[in-house]
C-alpha atoms as a PDB file:
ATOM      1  CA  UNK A   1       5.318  12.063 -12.014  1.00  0.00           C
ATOM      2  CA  UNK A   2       1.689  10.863 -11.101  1.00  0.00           C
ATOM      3  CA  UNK A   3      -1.561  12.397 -12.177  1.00  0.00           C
ATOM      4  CA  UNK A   4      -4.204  11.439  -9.695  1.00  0.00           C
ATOM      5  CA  UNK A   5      -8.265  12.009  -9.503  1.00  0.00           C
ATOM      6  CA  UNK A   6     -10.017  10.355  -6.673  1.00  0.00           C
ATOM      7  CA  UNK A   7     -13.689  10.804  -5.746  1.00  0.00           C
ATOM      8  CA  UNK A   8     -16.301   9.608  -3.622  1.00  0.00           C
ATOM      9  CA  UNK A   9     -14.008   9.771  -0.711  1.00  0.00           C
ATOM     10  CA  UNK A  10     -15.478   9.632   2.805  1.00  0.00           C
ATOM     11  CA  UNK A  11     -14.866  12.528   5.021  1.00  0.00           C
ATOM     12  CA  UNK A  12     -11.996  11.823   7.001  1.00  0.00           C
ATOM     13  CA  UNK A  13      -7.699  12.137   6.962  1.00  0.00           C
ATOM     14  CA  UNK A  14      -5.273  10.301   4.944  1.00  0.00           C
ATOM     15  CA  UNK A  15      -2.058   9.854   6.344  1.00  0.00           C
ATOM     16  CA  UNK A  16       1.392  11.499   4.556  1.00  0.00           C
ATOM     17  CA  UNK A  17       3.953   8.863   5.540  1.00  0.00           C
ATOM     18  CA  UNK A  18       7.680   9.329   5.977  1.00  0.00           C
ATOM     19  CA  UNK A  19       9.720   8.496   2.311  1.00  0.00           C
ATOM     20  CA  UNK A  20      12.873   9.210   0.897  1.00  0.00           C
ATOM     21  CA  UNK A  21      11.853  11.264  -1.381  1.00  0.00           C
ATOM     22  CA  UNK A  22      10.248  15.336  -1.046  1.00  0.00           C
ATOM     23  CA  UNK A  23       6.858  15.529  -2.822  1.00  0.00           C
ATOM     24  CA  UNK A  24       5.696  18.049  -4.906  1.00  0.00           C
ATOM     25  CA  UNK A  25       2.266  18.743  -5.439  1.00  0.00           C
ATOM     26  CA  UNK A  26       0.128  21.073  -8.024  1.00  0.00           C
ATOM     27  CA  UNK A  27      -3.290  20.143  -7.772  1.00  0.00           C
ATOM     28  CA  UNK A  28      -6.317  20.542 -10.444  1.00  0.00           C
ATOM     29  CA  UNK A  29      -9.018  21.828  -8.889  1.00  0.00           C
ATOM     30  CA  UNK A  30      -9.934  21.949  -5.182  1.00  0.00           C
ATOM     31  CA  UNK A  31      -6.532  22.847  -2.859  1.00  0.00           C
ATOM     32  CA  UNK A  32      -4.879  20.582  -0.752  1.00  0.00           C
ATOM     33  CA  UNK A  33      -5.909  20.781   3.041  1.00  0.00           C
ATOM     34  CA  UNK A  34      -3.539  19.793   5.548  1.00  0.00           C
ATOM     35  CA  UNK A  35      -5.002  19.017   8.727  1.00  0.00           C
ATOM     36  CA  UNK A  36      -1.802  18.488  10.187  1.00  0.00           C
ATOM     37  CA  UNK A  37       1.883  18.688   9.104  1.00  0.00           C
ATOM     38  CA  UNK A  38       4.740  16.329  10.190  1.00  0.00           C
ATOM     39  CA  UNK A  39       6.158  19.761  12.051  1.00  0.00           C
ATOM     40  CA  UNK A  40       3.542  20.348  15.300  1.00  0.00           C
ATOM     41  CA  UNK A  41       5.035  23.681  14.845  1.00  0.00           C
ATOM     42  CA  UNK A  42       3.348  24.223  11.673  1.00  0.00           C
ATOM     43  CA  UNK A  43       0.139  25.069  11.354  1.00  0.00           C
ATOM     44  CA  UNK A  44      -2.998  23.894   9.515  1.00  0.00           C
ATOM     45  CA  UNK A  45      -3.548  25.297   5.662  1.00  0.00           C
ATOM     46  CA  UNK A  46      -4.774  24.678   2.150  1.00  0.00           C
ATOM     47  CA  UNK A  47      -2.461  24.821  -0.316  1.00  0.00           C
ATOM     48  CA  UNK A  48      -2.628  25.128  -4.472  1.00  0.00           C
ATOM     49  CA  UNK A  49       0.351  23.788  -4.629  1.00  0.00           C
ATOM     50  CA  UNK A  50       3.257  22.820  -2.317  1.00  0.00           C
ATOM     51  CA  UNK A  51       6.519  21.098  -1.726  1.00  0.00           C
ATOM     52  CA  UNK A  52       7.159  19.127   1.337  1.00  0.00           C
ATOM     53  CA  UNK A  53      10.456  18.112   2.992  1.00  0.00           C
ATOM     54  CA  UNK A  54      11.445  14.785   4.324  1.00  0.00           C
ATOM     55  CA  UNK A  55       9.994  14.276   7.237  1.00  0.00           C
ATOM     56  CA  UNK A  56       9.721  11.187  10.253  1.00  0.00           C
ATOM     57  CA  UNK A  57       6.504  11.815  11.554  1.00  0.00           C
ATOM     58  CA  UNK A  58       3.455  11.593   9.605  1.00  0.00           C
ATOM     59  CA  UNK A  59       1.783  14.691   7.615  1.00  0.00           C
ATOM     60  CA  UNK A  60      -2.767  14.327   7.827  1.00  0.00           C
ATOM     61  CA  UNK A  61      -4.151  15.500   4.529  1.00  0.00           C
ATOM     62  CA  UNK A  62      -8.207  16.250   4.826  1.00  0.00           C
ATOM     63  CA  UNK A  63     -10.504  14.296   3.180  1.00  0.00           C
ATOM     64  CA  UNK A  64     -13.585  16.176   1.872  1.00  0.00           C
ATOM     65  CA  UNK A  65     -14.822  14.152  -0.783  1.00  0.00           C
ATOM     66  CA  UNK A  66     -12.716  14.807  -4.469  1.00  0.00           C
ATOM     67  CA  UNK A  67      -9.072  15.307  -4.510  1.00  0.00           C
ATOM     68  CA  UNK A  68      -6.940  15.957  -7.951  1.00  0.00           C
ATOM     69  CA  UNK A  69      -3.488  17.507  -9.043  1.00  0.00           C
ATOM     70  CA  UNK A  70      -0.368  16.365 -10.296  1.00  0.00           C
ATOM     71  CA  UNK A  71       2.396  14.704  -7.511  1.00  0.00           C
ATOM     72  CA  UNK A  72       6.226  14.294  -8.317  1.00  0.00           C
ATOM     73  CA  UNK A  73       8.700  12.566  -5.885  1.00  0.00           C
ATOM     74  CA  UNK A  74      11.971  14.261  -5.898  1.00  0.00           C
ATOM     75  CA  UNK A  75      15.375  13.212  -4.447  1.00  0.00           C
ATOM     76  CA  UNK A  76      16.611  15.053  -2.063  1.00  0.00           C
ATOM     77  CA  UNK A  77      20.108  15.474  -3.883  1.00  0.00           C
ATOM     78  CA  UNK A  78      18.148  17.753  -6.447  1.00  0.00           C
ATOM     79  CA  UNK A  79      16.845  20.199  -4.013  1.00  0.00           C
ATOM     80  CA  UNK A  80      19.592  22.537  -4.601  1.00  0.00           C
ATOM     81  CA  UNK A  81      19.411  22.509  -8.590  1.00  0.00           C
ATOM     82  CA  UNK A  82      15.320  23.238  -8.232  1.00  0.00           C
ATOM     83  CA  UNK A  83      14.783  25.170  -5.266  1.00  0.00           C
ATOM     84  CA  UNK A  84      18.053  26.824  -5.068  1.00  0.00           C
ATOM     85  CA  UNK A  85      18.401  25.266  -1.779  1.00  0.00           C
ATOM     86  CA  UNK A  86      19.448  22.069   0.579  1.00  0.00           C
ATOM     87  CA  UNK A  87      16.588  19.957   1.058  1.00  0.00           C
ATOM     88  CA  UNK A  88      17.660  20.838   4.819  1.00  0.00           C
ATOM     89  CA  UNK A  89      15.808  23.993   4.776  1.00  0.00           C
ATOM     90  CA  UNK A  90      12.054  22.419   4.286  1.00  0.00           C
ATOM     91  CA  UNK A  91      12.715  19.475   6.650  1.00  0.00           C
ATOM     92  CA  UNK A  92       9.892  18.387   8.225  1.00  0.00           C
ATOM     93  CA  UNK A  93       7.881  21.252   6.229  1.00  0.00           C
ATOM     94  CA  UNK A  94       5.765  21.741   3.616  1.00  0.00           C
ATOM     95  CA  UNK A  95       6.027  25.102   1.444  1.00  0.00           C
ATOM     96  CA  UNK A  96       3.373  26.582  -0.274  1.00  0.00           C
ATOM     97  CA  UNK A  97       5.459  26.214  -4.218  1.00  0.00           C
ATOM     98  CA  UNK A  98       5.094  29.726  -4.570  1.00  0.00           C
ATOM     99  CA  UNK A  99       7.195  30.775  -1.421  1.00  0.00           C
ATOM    100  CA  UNK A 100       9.382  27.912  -2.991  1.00  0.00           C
ATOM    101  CA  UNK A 101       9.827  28.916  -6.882  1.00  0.00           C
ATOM    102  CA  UNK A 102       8.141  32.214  -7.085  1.00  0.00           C
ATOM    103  CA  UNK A 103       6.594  33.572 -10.282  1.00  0.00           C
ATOM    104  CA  UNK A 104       7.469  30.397 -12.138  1.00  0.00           C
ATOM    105  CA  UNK A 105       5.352  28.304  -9.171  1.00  0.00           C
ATOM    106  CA  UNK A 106       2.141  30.645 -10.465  1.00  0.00           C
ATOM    107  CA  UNK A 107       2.746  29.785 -13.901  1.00  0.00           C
ATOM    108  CA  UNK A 108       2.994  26.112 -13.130  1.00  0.00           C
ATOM    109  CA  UNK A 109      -0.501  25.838 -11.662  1.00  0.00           C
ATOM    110  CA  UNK A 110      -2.178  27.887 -14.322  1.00  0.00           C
ATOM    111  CA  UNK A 111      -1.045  25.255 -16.675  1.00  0.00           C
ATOM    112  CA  UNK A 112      -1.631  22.362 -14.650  1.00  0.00           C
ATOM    113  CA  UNK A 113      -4.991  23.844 -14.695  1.00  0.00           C
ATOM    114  CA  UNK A 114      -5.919  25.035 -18.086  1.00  0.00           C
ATOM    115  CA  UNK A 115      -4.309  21.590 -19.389  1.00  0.00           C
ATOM    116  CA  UNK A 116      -7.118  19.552 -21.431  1.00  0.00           C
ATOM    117  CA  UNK A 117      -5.354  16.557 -20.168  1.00  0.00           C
ATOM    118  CA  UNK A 118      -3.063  14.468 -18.150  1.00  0.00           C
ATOM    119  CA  UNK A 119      -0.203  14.476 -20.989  1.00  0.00           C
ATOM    120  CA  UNK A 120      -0.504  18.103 -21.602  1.00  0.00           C
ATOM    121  CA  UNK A 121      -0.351  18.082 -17.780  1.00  0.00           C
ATOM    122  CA  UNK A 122       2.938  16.751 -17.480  1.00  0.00           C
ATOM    123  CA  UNK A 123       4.460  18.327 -20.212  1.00  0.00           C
ATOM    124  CA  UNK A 124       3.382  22.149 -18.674  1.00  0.00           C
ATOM    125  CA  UNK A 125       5.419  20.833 -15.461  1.00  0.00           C
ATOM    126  CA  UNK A 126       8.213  19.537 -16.711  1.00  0.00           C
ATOM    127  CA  UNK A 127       8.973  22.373 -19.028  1.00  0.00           C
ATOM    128  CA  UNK A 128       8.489  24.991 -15.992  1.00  0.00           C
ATOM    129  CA  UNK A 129      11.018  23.138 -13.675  1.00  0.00           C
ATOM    130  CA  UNK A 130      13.016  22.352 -16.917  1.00  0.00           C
ATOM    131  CA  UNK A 131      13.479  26.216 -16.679  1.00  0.00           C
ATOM    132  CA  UNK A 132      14.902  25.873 -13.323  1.00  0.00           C
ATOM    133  CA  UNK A 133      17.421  23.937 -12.957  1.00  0.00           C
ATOM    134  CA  UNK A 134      20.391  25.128 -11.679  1.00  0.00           C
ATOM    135  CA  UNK A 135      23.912  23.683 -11.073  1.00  0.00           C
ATOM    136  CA  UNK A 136      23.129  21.009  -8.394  1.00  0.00           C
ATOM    137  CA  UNK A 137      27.952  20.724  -8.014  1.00  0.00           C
ATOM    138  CA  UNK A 138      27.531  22.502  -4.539  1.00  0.00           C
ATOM    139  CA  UNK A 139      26.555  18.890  -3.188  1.00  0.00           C
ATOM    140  CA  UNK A 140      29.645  17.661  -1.445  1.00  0.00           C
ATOM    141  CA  UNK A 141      30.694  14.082  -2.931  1.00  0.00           C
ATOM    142  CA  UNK A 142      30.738  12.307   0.157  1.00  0.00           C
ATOM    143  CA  UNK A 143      27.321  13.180   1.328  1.00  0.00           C
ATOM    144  CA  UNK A 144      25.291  12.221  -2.345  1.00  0.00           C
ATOM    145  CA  UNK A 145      27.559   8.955  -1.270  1.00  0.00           C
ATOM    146  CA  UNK A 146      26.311   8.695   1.622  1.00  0.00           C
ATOM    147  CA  UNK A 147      22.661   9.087   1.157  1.00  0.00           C
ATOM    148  CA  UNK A 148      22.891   6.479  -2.074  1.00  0.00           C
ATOM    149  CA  UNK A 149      24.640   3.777   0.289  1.00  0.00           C
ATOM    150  CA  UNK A 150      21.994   4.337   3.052  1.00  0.00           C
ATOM    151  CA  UNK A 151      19.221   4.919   0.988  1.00  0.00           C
ATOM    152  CA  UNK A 152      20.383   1.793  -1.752  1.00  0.00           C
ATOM    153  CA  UNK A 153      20.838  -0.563   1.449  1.00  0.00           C
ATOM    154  CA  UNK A 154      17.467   0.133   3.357  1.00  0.00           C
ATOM    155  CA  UNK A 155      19.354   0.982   6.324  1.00  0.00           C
ATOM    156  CA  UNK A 156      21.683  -2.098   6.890  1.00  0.00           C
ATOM    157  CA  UNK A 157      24.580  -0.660   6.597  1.00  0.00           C
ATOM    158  CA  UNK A 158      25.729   0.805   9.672  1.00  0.00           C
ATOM    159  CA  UNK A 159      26.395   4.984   9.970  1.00  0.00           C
ATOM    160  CA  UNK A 160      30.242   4.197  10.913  1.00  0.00           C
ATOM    161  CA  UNK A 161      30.228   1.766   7.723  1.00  0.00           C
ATOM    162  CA  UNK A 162      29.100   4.439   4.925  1.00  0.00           C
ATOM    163  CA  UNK A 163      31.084   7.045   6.766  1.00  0.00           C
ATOM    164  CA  UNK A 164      34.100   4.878   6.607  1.00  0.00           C
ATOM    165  CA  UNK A 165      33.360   4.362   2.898  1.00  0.00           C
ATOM    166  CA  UNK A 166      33.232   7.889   2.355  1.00  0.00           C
ATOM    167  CA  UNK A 167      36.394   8.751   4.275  1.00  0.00           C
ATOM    168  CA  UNK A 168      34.820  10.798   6.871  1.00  0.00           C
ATOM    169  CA  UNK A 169      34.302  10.303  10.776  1.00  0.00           C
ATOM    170  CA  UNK A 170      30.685   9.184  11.718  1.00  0.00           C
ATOM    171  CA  UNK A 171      30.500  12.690  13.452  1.00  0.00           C
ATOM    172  CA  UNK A 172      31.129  14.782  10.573  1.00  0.00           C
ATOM    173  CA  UNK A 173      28.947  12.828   8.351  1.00  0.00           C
ATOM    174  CA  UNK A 174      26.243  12.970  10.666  1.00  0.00           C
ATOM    175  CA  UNK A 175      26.886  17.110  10.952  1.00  0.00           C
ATOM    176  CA  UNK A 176      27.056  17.726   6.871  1.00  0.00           C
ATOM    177  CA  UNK A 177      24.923  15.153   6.148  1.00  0.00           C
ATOM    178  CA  UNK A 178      21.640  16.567   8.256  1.00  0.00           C
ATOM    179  CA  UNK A 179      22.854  19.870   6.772  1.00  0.00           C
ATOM    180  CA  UNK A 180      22.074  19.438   3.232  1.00  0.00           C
ATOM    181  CA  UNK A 181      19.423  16.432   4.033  1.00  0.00           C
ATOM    182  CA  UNK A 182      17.162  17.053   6.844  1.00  0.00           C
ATOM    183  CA  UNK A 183      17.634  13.675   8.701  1.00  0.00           C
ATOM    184  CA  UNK A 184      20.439  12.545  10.355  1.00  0.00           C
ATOM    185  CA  UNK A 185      22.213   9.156   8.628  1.00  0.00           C
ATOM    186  CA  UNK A 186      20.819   6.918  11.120  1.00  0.00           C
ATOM    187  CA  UNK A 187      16.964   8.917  10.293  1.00  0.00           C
ATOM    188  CA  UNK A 188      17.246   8.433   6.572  1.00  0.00           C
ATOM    189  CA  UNK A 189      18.255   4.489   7.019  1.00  0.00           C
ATOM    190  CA  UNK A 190      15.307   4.499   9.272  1.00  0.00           C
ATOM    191  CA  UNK A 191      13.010   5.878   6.452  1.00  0.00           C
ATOM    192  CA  UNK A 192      14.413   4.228   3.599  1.00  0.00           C
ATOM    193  CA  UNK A 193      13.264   0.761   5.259  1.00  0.00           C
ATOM    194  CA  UNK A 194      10.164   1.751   5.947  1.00  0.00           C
ATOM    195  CA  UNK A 195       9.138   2.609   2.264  1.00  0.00           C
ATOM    196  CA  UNK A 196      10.642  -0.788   1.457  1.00  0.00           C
ATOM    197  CA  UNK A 197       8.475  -2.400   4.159  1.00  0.00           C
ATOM    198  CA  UNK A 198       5.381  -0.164   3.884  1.00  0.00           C
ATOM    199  CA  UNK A 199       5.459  -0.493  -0.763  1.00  0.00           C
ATOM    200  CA  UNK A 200       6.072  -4.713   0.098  1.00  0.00           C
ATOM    201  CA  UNK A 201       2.971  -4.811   2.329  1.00  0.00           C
ATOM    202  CA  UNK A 202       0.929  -2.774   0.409  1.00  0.00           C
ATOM    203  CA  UNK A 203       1.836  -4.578  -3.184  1.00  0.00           C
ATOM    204  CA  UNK A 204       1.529  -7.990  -1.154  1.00  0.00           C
ATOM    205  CA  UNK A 205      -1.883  -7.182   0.656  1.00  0.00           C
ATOM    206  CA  UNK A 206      -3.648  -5.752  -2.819  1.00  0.00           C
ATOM    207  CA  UNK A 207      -2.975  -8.735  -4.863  1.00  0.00           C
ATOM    208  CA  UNK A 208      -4.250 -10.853  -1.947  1.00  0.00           C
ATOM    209  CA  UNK A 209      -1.403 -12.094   0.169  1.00  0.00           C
ATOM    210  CA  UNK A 210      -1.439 -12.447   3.510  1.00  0.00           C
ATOM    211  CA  UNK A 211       0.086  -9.605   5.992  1.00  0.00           C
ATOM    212  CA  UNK A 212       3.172 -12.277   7.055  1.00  0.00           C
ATOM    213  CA  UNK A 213       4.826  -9.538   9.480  1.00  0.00           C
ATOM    214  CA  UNK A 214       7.490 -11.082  10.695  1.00  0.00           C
ATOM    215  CA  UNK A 215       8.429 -12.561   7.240  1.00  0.00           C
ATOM    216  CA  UNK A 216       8.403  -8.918   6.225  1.00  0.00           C
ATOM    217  CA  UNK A 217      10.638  -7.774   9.573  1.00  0.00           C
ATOM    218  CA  UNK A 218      13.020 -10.582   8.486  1.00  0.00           C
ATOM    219  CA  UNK A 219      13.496  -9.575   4.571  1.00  0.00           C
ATOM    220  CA  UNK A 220      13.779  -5.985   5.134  1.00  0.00           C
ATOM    221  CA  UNK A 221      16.138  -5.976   8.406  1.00  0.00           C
ATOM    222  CA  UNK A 222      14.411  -5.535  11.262  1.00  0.00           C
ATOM    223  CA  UNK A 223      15.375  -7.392  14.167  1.00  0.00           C
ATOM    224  CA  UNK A 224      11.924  -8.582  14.376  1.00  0.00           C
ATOM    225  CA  UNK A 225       8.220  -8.182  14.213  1.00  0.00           C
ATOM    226  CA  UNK A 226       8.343  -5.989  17.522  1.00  0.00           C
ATOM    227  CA  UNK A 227      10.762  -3.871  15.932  1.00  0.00           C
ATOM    228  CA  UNK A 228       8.920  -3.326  12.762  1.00  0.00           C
ATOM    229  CA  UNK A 229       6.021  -2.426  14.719  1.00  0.00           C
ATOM    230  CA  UNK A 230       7.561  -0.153  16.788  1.00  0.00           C
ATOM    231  CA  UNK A 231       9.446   1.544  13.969  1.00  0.00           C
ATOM    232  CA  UNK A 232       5.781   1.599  12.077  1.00  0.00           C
ATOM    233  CA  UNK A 233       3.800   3.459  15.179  1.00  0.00           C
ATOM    234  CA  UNK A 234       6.711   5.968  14.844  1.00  0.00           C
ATOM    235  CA  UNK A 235       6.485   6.871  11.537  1.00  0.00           C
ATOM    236  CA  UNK A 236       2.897   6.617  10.915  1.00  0.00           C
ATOM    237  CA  UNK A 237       1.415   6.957  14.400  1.00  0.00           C
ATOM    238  CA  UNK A 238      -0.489   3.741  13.820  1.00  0.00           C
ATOM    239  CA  UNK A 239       0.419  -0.022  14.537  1.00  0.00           C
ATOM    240  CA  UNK A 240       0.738  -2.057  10.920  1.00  0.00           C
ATOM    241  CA  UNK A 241      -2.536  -3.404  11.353  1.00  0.00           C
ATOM    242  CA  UNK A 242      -4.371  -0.712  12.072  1.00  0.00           C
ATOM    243  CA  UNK A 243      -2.384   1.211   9.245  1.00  0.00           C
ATOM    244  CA  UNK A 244      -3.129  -1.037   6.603  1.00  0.00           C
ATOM    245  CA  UNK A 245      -6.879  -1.132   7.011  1.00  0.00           C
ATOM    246  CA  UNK A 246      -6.407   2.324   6.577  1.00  0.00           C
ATOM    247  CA  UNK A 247      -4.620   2.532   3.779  1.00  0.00           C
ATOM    248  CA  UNK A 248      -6.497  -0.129   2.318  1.00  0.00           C
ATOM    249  CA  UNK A 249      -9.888   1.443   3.198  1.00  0.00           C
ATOM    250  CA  UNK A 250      -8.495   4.736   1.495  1.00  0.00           C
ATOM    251  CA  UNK A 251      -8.469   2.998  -1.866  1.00  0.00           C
ATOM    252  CA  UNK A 252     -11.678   1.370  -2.115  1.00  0.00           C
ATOM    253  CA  UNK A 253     -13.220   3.964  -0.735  1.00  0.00           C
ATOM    254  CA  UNK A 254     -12.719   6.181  -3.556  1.00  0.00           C
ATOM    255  CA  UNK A 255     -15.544   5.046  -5.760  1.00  0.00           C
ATOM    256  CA  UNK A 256     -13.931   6.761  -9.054  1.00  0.00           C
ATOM    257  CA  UNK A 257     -10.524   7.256  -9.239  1.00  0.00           C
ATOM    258  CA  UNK A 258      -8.672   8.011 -12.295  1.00  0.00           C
ATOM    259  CA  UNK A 259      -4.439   8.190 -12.783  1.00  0.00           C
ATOM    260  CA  UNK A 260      -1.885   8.632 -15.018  1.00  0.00           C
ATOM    261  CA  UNK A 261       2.137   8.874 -14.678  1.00  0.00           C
ATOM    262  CA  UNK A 262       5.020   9.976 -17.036  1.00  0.00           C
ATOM    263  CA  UNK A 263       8.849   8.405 -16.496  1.00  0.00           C
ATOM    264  CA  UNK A 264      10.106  11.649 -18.060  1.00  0.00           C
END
């Protein structure tokens, strides 16, 4: 859980890249403005508070100077015990929480809110969804298998190789797996090398490294640079380059920015 505060920002969109996790977001003060969702379908909207899906296209989030709230990442395989649900049913989507959770999404942000503080902050979220949880047993074995073998590999391993390993064929893996996941096998490996790639770069770049692209196509198994860049316009809709002066950009724009986490 991450509590973040960022002013002075320029006018403009950030990008919400592709993960392997769904995001949950409360925020403090002013609502969160999505330009643009990873869904076409959907349309623009501000939100108090909302839970997104995993997605393969990136989400735009509006810029408009101060943004604050609360953000949790949250597997997949817990979708079920928090919103009662697969994480299936938001793929590619993002929720307003209180369409999600109900009555217990209102109470969340009225804490988030009145909290003093980050700590007091954390603790008025994790005692609402504390509340929640429900059995998360109606996950079938072999697909929590499957996502920690594609997901714990970055997408080596081959589809027919983890569904061999979990005693299925690669077509009925593919069919329950997208059913309680939102991506197809093949998707999720896709997206679980990409946050290896994109958290490397960024981590390398910030403590002033050089961008060594095909060094990073190499380590993280892409065939090669071409690949990696062709994987990166996908998800993110920009080349690395032009991504990363983003990204970078994004952060020192924001001329105060103040954060706190929890592990709990």
């Amino acid at each position: 859980m991450t509590g973040y505060r960022q002013e002075g920002l320029p006018r403009g969109v950030h990008r919400g890249v592709p993960s392997p996790h769904l995001t949950l977001v409360v925020t403090v003060d002013e609502p969160l403005r999505m330009a643009a969702h990873a869904d076409p379908r959907q349309p623009p909207g501000s939100f108090d508070a909302l839970v997104g899906g995993l997605h393969t296209r990136p989400a735009l989030i509006a810029q408009e100077g101060r943004q604050s709230g609360v953000q949790l990442a949250l597997t997949p395989l817990g979708a079920r015990a928090l919103l009662g649900a697969p994480a299936a049913v938001i793929a590619s989507w993002d929720l307003d929480l209180t369409d999600a959770l109900g009555a217990p999404a209102v109470e969340l942000i009225e804490r988030v809110r009145a909290a003093p503080d980050w700590p007091d902050r954390f603790r008025g979220v994790e005692e609402v969804l504390l509340r929640l949880v429900r059995d998360r047993a109606a996950i079938a074995p072999e697909v929590a298998e499957a996502w920690r073998l594609t997901t714990r590999s970055y997408g080596r391993l081959r589809v027919d190789e983890v569904a061999r390993r979990v005693g299925w064929s690669s077509r009925h893996l593919g069919e329950r797996f997208r059913a309680e996941i939102g991506l197809t096998p093949k998707e999720a490996g896709r997206v679980a090398r990409f946050h290896r790639a994109r958290g490397l770069l960024l981590r390398r770049v910030g403590a002033g490294g050089s961008a060594d692209l095909a060094a990073l196509a190499a380590f993280c198994g892409y065939a090669d640079q071409a690949h990696l860049s062709r994987e990166w316009r996908a998800l993110t809709g920009l080349p690395p380059s032009r991504y990363l002066a983003a990204e970078i950009g994004f952060v020192q724009d924001s001329r105060t920015v103040a954060a706190a986490s929890s592990t709990a």
